[in-house]
Protein backbone atom coordinates (compact mmCIF):
# COMPACT_ATOMS: atom_id res chain seq x y z
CA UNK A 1 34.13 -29.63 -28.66
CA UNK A 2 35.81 -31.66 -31.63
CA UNK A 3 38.93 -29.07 -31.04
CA UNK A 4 38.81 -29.76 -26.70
CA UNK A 5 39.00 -33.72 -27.60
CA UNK A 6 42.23 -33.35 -30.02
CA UNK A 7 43.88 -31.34 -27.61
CA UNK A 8 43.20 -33.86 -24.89
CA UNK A 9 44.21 -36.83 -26.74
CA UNK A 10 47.69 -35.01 -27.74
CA UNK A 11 48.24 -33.92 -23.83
CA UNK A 12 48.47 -38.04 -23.20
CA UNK A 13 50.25 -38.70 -26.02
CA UNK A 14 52.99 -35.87 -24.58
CA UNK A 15 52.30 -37.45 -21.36
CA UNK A 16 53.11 -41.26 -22.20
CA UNK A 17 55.97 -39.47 -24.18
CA UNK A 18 57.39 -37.67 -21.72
CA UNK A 19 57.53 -40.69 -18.93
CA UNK A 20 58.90 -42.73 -21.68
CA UNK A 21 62.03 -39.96 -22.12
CA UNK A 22 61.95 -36.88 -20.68
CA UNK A 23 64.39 -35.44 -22.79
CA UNK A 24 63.65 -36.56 -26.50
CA UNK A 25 60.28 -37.28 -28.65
CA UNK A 26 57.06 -35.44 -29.79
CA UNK A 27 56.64 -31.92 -29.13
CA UNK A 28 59.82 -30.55 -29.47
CA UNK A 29 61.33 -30.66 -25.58
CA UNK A 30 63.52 -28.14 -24.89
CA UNK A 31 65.02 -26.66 -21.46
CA UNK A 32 64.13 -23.72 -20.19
CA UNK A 33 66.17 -20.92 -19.77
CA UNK A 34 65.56 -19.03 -17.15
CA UNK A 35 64.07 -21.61 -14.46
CA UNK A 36 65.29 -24.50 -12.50
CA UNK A 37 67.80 -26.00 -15.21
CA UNK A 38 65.71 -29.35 -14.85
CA UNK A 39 62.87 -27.82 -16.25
CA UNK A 40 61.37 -28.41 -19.61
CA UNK A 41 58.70 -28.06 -21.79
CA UNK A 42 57.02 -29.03 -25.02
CA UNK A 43 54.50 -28.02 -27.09
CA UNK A 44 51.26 -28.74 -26.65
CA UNK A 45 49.21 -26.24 -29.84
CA UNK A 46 50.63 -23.61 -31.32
CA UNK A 47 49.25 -21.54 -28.06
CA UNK A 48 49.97 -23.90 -25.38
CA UNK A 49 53.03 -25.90 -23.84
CA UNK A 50 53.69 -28.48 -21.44
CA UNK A 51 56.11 -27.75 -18.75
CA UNK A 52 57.60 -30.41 -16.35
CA UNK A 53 60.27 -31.11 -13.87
CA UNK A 54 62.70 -33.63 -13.96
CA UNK A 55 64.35 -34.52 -10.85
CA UNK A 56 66.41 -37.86 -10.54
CA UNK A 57 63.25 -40.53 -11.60
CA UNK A 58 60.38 -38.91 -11.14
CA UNK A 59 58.53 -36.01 -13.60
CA UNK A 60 56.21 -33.27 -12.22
CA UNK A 61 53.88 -32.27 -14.24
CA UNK A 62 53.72 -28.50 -13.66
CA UNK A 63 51.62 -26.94 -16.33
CA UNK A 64 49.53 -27.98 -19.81
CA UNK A 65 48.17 -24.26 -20.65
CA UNK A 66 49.41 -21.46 -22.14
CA UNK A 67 52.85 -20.48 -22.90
CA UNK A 68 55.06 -20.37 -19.91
């Protein structure tokens, strides 16, 4: 349970982030290669990533588990 709260807290933190600057920050954000070229994640645990969208001002949120 102690484990499920850390992870929480750090997926706002990459949240807040992220809307701050898509681009640069915590959690290493990096393109990916083989999607849309707007496409980026960062990472989350050593397991899991965050992977969002960036399209002109406005981030989607696409996944928060697991690695891509």
């Amino acid at each position: 349970m102690e484990n499920d709260q850390r992870v929480t807290l750090k997926v706002l933190d990459l949240v807040k982030e992220t809307c701050q600057d898509p681009f640069k920050g915590k959690g290493k954000p990096e393109p990916l290669k083989y999607l849309d070229p707007n496409t980026w994640s960062r990472r989350l645990t050593q397991e899991h990533r965050i992977v969002y969208l960036v399209k002109d001002d406005e981030i989607n949120f696409l996944q928060a588990r697991y690695h891509y």
